[in-house]
Protein backbone atom coordinates (compact mmCIF):
# COMPACT_ATOMS: atom_id res chain seq x y z
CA UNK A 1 17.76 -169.90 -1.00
CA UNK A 2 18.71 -166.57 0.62
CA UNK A 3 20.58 -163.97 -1.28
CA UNK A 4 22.46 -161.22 0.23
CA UNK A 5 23.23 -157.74 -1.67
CA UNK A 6 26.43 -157.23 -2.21
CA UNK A 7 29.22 -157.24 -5.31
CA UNK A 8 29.98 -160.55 -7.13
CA UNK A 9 33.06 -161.88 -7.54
CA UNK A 10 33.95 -161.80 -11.40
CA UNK A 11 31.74 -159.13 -12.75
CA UNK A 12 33.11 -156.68 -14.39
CA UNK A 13 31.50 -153.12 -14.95
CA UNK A 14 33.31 -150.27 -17.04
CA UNK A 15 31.22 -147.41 -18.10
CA UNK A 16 31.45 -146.30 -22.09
CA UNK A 17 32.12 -143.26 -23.52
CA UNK A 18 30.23 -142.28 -26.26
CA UNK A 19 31.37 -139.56 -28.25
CA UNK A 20 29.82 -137.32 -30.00
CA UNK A 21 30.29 -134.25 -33.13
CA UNK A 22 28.14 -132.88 -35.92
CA UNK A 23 27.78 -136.64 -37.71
CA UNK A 24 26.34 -138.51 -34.73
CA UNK A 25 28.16 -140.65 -32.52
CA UNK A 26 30.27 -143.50 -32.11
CA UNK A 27 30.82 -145.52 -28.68
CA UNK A 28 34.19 -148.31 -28.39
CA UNK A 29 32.15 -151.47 -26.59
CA UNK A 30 35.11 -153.49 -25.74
CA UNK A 31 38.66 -153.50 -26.71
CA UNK A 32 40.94 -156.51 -26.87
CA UNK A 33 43.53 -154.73 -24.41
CA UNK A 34 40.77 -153.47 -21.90
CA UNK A 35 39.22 -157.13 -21.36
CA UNK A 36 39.55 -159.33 -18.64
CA UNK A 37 42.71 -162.14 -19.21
CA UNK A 38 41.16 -165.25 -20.84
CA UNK A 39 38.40 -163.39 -22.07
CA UNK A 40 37.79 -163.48 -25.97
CA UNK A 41 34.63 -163.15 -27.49
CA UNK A 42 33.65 -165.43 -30.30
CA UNK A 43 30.38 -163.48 -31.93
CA UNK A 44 28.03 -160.42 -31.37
CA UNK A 45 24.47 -159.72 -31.40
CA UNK A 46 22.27 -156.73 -31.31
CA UNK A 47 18.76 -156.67 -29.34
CA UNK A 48 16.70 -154.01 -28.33
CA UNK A 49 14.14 -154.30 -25.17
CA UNK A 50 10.82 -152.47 -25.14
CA UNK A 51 10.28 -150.28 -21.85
CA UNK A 52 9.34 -151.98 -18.36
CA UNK A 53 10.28 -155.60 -20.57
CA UNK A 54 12.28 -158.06 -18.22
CA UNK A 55 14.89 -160.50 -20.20
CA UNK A 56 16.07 -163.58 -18.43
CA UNK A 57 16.71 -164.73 -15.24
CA UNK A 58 18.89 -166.95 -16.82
CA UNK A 59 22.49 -168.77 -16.50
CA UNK A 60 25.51 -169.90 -18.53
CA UNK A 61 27.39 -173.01 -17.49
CA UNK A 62 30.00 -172.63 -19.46
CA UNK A 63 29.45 -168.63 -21.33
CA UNK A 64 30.80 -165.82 -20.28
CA UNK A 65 28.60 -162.52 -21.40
CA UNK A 66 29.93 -159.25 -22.52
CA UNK A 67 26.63 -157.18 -22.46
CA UNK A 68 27.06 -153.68 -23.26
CA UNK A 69 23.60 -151.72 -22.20
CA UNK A 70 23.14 -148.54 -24.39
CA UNK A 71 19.83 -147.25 -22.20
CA UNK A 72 18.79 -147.24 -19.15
CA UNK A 73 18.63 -150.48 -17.62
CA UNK A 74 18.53 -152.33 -14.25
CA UNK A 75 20.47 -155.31 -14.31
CA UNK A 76 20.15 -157.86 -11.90
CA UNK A 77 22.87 -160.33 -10.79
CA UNK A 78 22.95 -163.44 -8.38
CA UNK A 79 26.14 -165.53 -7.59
CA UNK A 80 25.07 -169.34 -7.94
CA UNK A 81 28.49 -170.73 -7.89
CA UNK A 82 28.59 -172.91 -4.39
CA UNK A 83 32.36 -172.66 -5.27
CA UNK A 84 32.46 -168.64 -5.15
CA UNK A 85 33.41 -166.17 -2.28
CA UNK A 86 30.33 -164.20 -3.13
CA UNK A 87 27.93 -167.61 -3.64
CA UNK A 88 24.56 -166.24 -2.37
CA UNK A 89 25.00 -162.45 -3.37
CA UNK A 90 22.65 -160.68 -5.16
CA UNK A 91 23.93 -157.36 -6.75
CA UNK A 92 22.06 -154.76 -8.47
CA UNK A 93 23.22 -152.43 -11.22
CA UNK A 94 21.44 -149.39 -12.52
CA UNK A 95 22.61 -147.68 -15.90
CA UNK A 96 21.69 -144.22 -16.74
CA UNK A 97 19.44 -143.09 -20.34
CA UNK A 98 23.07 -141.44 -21.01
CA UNK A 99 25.37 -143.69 -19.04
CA UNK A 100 26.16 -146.62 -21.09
CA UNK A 101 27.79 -149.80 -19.25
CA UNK A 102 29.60 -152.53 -20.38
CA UNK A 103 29.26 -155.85 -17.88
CA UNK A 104 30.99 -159.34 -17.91
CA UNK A 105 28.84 -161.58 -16.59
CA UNK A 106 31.13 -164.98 -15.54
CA UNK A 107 29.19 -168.59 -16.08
CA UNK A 108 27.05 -169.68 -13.17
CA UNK A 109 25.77 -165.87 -12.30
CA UNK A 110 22.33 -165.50 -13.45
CA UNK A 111 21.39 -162.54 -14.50
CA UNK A 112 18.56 -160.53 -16.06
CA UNK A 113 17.73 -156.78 -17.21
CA UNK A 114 14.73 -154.57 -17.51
CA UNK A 115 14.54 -151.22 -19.53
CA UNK A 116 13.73 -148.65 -17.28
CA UNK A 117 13.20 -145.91 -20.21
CA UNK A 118 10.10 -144.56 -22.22
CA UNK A 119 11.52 -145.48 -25.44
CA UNK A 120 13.02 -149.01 -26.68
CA UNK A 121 16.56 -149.28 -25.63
CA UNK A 122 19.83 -151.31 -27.28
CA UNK A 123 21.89 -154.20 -25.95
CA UNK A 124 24.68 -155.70 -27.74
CA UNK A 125 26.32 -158.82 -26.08
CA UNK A 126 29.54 -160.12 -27.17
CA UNK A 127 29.76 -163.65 -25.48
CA UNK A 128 32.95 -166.04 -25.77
CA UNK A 129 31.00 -168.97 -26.76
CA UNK A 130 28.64 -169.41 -30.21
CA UNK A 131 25.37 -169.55 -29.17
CA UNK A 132 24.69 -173.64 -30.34
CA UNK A 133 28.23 -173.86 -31.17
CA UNK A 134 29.90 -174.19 -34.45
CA UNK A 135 27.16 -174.13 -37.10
CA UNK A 136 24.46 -174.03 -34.67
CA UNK A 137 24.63 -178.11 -34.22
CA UNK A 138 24.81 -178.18 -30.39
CA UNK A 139 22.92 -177.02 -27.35
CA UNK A 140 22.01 -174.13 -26.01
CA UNK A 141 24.27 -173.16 -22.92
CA UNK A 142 21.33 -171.53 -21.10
CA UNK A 143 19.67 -172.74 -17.78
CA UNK A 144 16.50 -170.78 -17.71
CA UNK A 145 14.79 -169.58 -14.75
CA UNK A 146 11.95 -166.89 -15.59
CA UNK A 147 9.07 -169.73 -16.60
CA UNK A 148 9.54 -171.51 -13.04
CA UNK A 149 7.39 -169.78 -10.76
CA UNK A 150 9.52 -171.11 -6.99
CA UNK A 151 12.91 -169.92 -8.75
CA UNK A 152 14.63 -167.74 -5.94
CA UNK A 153 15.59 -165.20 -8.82
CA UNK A 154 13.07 -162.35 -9.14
């Protein structure tokens, strides 16, 4: 399957603004008023990524992600939605040690990151769906590609 590089349809990219005074910092990740319409997440969790590690490929059918990437990170994105005007485009973003990014990441776009830093960097992801639903009773929404060594995303 050939993937061109381009911009997806449906992701959403908005750089955050940390600010700073003598106590240390604080950074907004996502405001109710600033997200796109219909999107609401339903939990949050923190991770942090050693350097040069790669998370994912993987895919949501039905989860929407709301990853906010607080270190320098390439994330990599590929449109597998037959049904989408950018089906077949791979797009490429590259966040800065100091330039945070928040990205909404639509179901059916797998997508994975690697910290590009020295130093262990955060990730926070605020998805609309609970991962294994309520109580942790149902599957996971996840089709995962890294383990399968003919997947087209690499």
């Amino acid at each position: 399957m050939p993937f061109q590089p381009g911009k997806i349809n449906g992701i959403h990219q908005k750089l955050l603004r940390k600010f700073s005074d003598a106590r240390g910092w604080l950074c907004e990740l996502y405001r109710n008023d600033e997200l796109p319409a219909g999107f609401h997440p339903e939990m949050a969790y923190l991770s942090e990524t050693n350097p040069g590690v790669v998370r994912g490929p993987h895919e949501h059918r039905d989860q929407t992600d709301c990853f906010c990437f607080l270190g320098p990170y390439q994330v990599d994105l590929w449109d597998n939605r037959p049904d989408s005007p950018t089906y077949q485009v791979h797009e490429r973003i590259v966040t800065g040690k100091d330039e945070w990014s928040q990205i909404i990441i639509p179901p059916g776009v797998v997508h994975s990151y690697k910290n590009l830093g020295s130093t262990p960097a955060l990730v926070i992801n605020c998805p609309n769906r609970l991962y294994k639903g309520p109580g942790r009773h149902a599957g996971v929404d996840e089709i995962r590609h890294e383990d399968d060594p003919s997947s087209p995303f690499r």
